[in-house]
Protein backbone atom coordinates (compact mmCIF):
# COMPACT_ATOMS: atom_id res chain seq x y z
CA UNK A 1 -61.97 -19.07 0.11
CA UNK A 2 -59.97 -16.21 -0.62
CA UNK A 3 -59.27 -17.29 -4.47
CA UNK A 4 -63.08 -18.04 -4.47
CA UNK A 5 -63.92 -14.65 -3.32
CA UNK A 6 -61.81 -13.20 -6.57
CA UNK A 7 -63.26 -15.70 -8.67
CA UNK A 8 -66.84 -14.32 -7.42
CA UNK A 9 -65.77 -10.75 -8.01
CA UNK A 10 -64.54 -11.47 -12.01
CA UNK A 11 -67.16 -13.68 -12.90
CA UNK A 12 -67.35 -13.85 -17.17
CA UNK A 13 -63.47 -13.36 -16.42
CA UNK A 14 -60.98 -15.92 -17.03
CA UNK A 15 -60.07 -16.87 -13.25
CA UNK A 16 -57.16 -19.02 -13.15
CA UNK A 17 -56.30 -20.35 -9.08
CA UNK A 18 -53.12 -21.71 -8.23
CA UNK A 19 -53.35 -23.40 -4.83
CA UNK A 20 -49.61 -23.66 -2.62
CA UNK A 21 -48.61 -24.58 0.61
CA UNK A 22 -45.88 -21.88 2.23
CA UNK A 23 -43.21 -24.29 1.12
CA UNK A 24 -44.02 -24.34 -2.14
CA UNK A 25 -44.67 -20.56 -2.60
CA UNK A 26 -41.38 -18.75 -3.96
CA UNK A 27 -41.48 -21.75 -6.73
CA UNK A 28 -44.64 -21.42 -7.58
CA UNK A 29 -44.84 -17.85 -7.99
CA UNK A 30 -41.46 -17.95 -9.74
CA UNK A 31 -43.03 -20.13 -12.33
CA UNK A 32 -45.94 -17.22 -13.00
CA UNK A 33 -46.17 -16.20 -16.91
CA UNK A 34 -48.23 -13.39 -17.67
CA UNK A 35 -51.40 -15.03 -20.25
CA UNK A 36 -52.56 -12.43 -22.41
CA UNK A 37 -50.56 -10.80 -25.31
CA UNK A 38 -51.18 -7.39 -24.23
CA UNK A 39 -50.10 -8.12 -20.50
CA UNK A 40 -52.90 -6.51 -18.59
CA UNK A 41 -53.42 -10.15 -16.63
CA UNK A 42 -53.50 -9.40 -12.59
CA UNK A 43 -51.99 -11.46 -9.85
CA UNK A 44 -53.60 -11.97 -6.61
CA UNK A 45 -51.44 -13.27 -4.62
CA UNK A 46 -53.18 -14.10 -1.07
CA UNK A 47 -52.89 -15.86 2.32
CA UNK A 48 -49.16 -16.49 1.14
CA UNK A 49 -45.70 -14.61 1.50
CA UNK A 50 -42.33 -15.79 0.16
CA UNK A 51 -38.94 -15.48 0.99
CA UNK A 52 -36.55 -15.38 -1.75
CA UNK A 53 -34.97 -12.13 -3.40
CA UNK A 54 -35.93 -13.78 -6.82
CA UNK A 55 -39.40 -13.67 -6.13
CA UNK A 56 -39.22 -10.16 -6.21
CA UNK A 57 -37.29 -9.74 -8.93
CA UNK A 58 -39.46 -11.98 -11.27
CA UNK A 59 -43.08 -10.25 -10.21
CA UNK A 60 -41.47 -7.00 -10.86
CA UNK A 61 -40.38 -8.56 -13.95
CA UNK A 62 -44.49 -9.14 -14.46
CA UNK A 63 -45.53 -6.06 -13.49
CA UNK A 64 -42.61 -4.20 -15.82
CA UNK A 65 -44.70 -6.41 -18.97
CA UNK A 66 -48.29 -4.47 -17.75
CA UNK A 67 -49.19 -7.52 -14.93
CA UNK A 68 -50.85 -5.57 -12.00
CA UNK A 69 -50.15 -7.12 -8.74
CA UNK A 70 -51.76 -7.60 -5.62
CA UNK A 71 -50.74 -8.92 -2.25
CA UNK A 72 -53.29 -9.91 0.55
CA UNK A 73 -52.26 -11.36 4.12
CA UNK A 74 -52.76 -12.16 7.58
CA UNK A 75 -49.77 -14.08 8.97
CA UNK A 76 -47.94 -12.20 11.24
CA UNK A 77 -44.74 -13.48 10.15
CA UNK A 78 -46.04 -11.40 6.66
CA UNK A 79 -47.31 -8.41 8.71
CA UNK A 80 -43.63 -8.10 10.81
CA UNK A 81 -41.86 -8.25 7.39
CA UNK A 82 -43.79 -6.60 5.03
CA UNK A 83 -40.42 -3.96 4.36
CA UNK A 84 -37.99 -7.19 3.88
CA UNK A 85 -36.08 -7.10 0.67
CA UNK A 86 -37.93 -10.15 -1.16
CA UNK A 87 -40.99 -7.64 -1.06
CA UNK A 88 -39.77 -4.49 -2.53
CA UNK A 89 -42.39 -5.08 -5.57
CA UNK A 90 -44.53 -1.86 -6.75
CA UNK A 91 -47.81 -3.52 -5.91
CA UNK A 92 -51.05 -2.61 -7.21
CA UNK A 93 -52.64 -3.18 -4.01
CA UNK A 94 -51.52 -4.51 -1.02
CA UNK A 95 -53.53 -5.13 2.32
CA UNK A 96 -51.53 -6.98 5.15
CA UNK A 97 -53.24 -7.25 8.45
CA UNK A 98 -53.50 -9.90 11.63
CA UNK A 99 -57.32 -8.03 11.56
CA UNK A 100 -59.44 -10.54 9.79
CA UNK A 101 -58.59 -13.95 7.86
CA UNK A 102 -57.07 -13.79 4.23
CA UNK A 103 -60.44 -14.72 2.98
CA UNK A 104 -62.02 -11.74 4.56
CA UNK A 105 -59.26 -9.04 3.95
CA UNK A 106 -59.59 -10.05 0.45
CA UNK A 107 -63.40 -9.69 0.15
CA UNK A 108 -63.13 -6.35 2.19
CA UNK A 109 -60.47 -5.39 -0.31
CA UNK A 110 -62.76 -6.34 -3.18
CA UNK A 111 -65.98 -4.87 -1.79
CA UNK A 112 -63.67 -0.91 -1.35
CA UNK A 113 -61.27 -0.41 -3.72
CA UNK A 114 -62.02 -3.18 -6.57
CA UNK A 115 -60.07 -2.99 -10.11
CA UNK A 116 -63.28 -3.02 -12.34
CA UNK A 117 -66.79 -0.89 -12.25
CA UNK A 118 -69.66 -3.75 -11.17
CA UNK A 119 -73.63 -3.18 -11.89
CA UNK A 120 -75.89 -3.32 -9.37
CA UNK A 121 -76.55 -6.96 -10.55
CA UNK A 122 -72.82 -8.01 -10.37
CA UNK A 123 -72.24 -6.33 -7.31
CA UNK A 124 -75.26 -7.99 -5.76
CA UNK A 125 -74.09 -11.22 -6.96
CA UNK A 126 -70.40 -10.86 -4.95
CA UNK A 127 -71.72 -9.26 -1.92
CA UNK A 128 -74.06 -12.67 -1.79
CA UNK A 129 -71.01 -14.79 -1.34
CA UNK A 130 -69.77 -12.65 2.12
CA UNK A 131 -71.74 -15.58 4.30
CA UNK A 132 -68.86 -18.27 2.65
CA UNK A 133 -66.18 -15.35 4.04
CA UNK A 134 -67.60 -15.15 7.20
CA UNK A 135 -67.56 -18.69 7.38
CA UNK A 136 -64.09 -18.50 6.44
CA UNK A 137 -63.04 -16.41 8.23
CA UNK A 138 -64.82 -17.51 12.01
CA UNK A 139 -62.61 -21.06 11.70
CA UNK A 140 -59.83 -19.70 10.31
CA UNK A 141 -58.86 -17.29 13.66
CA UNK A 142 -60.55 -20.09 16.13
CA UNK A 143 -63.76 -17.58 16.86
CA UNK A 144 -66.44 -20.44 16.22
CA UNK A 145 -69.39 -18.43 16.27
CA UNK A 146 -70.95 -20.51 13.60
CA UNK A 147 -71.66 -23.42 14.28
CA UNK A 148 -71.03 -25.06 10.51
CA UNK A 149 -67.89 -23.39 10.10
CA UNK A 150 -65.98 -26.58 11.50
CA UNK A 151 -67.66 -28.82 9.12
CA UNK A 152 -66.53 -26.62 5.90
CA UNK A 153 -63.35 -26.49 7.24
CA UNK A 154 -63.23 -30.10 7.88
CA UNK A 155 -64.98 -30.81 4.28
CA UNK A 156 -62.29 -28.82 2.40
CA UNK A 157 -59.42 -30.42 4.48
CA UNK A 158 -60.93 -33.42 3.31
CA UNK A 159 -61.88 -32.69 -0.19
CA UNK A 160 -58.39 -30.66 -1.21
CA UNK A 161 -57.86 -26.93 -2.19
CA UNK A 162 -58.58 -27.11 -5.64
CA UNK A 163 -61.37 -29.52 -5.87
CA UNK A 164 -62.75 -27.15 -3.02
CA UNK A 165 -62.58 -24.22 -4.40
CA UNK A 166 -64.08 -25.88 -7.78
CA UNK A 167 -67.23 -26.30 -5.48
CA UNK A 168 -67.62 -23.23 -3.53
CA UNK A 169 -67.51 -21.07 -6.64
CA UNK A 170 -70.60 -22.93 -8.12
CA UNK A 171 -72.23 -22.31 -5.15
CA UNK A 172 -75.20 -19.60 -4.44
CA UNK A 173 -75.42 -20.10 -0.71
CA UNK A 174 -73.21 -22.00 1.85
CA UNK A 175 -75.49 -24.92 1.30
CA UNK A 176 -72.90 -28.05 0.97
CA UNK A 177 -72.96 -30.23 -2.53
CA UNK A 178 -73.16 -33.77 -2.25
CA UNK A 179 -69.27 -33.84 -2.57
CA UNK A 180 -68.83 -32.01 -0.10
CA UNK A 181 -71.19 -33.47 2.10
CA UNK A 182 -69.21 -36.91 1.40
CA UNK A 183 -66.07 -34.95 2.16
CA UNK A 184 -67.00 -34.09 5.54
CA UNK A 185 -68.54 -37.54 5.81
CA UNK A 186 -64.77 -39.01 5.11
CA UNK A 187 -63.32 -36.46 7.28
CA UNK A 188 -65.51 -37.12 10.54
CA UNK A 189 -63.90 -40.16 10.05
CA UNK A 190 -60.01 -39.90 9.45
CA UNK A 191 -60.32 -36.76 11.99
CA UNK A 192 -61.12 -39.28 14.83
CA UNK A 193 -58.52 -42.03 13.73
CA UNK A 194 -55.89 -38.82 13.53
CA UNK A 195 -57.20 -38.05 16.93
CA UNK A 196 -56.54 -41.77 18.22
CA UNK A 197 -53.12 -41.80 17.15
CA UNK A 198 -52.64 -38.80 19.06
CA UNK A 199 -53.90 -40.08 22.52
CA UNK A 200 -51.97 -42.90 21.80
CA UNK A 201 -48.68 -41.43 21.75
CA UNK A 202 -49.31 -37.92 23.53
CA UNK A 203 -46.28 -37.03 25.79
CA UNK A 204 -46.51 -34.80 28.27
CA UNK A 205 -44.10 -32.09 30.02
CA UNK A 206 -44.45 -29.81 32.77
CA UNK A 207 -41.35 -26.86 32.23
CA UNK A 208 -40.23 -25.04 35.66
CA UNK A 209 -41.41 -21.73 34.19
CA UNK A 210 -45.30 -23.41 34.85
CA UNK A 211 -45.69 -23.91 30.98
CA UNK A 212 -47.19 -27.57 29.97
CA UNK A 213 -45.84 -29.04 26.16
CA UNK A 214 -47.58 -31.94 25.09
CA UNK A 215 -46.39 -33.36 22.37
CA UNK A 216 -48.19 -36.20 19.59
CA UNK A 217 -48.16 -37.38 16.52
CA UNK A 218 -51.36 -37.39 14.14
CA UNK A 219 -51.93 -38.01 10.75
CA UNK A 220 -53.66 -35.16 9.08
CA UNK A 221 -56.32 -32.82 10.77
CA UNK A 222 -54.11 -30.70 13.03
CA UNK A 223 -56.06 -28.04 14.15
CA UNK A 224 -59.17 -30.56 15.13
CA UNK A 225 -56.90 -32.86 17.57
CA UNK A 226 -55.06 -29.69 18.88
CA UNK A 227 -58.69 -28.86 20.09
CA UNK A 228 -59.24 -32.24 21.87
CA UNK A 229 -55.61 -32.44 23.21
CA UNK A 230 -55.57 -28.59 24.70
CA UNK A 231 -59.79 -29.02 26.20
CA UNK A 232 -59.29 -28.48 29.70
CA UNK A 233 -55.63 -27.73 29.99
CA UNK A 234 -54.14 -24.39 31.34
CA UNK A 235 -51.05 -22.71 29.86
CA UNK A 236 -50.26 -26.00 27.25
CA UNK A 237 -48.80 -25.69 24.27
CA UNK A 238 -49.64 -28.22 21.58
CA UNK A 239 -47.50 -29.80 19.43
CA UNK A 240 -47.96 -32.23 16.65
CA UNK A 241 -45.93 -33.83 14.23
CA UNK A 242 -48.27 -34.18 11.02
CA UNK A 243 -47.32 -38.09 9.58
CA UNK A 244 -48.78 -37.15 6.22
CA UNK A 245 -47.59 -33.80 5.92
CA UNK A 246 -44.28 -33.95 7.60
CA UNK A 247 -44.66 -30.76 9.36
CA UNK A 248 -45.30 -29.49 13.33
CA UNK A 249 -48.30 -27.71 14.13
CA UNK A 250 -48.21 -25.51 17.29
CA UNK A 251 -51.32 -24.96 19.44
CA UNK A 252 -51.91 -23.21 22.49
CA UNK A 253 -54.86 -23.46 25.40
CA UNK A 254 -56.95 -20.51 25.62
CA UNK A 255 -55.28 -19.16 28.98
CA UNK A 256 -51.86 -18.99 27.26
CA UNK A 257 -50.53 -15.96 25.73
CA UNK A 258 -47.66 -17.68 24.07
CA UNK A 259 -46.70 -16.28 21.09
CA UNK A 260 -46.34 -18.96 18.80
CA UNK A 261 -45.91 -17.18 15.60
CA UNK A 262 -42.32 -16.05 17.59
CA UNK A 263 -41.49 -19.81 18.42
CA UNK A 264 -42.63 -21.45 15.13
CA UNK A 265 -40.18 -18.40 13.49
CA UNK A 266 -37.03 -19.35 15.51
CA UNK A 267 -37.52 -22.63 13.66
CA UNK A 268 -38.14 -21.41 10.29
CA UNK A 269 -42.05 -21.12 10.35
CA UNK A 270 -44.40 -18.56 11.08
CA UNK A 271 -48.05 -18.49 11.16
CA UNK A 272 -50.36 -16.35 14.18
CA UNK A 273 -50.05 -15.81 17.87
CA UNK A 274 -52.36 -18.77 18.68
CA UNK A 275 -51.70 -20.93 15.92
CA UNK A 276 -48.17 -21.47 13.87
CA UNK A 277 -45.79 -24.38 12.24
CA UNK A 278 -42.49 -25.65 11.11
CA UNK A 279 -40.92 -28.10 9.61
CA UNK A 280 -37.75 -30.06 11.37
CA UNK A 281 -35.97 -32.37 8.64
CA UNK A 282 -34.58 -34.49 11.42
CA UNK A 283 -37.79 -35.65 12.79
CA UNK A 284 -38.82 -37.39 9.88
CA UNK A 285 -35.89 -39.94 10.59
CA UNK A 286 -36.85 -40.65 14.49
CA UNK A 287 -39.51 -42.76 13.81
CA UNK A 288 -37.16 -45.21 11.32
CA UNK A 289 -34.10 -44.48 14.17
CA UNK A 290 -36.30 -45.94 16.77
CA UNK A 291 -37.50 -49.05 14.44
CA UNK A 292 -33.83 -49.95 13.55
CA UNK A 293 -32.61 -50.19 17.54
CA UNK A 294 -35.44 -52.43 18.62
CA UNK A 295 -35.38 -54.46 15.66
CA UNK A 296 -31.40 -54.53 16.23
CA UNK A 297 -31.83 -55.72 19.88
CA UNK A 298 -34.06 -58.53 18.66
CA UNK A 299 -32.13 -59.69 15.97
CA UNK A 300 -29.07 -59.66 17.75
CA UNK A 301 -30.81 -61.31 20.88
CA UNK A 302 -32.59 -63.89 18.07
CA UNK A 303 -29.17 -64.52 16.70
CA UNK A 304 -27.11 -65.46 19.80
CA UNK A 305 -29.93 -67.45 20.97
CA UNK A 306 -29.47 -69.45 17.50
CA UNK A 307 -25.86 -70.04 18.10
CA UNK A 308 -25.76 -71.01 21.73
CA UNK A 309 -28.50 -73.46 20.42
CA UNK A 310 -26.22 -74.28 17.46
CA UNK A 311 -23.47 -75.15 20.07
CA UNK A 312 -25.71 -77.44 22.43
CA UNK A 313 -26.12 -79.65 19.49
């Protein structure tokens, strides 16, 4: 929603968006070229931060050409590091804040100190898309004061980023298009399968320090079965290993005041307070670890059971 909003805000502008997950974010930026001869292009880089030296290097590399660069956040692990060496970059603007959702910082951003002079038509026409923000923005920090704003989220976790964001930005009003009506059709549907996997192999564990950690597996749709697994628990923290993206999302009931963003960090990830994730390499081989010893004791069991047979006859 955040690339939407800047797509709103240049309209008759050629708006390229480049969609990446945190893991893929030094490369991706590393792999910006600047698209016009005369180098004025900006880059918005937003809801993202990095972590390599040479990601520096190369945007100041940009903005030494004539790029202007801009850097919009809300992670906390971004806010607590914003004077780490892999950010020393002469930014054009730069707005990092746990305040509001990326989506809304960015609008804000937009709407105060924008790069271009709008008329009152064009100014009209991208203060018209702040309902999508709000919407945005009332899922993305876990307020849910509008009602719909689970469904988008669910219908863009469902369609994908890019196809997403191709929607919204042909959109007037926060009226769904048929695609993304299917979308959150689809979604309903994996979201509860994701949700029975869960229940099926939830573990539970109750820590002397009072703290509950339950534990699951789900496949896709982590924030929506965090909800179902943390309704009606006190001080639980959530924790689920994502089958189909290969990471762990961490969740916490309402009555905790775990920071998360501080655990998911001591493991490599970051993220907010309430709401964080990692990746753990070795996880990914537990599952097949597991499979190989039963299937061992079988075989073997199958196998002396075959000779001793053998032998009788």
């Amino acid at each position: 929603m955040a690339a939407a909003a800047i797509a709103r805000y240049y309209a008759g502008d050629r708006v390229i968006a480049t969609l990446a997950g945190n893991s893929e974010t030094d490369r991706t930026i590393q792999g910006l070229s600047l698209k016009t001869r005369d180098g004025i292009d900006e880059i918005w880089i937003t809801d993202l931060s990095w972590t390599s030296v040479e990601t520096a290097e190369h945007l100041n590399s940009l903005i030494e050409r004539g790029a202007r660069v801009y850097w919009i956040d809300h992670h906390r692990t971004a806010v607590s590091r914003a004077d780490a060496p892999e950010f020393k970059v002469p930014f054009a603007g730069k707005m990092l804040s746990e305040q509001y959702s990326a989506a809304r910082l960015t609008f804000n951003f937009l709407k105060r100190t924008g790069t271009r002079t709008l008329s009152a038509k064009q100014r009209e026409a991208f203060e018209a898309f702040f309902p999508f923000v709000e919407i945005a923005d009332d899922h993305d920090r876990w307020v849910h004061r509008i009602p719909e704003s689970s469904d988008w989220a669910l219908a863009v976790q469902t369609l994908g980023g890019v196809a997403s964001y191709r929607e919204i930005v042909k959109l007037d009003r926060p009226v769904m298009t048929r695609r993304l009506a299917q979308a959150l059709a689809t979604g309903q549907d994996s979201m509860r399968k994701s949700l029975e996997l869960a229940r099926a192999t939830m573990v539970d564990r109750e820590l002397p320090n009072g703290i509950k950690v339950r534990t699951a597996c789900c496949f896709g749709y982590s924030s929506e079965v965090a909800s179902h697994l943390y309704e009606g628990q006190h001080q639980t923290v959530v924790a689920l290993f994502d089958l189909r993206s290969q990471g762990i999302s961490l969740r916490r009931s309402p009555d905790s005041d775990i920071n998360l963003a501080t655990l998911a960090e001591s493991f490599g990830g970051g993220g907010h307070a309430a709401a964080s994730g990692f990746s753990l390499a070795e996880l990914r081989r537990l599952p097949a670890e597991r499979l190989s010893e039963l299937l061992s004791e079988k075989l073997e069991a199958s196998t002396g059971e075959s000779s001793r047979q053998a032998a009788k006859g």
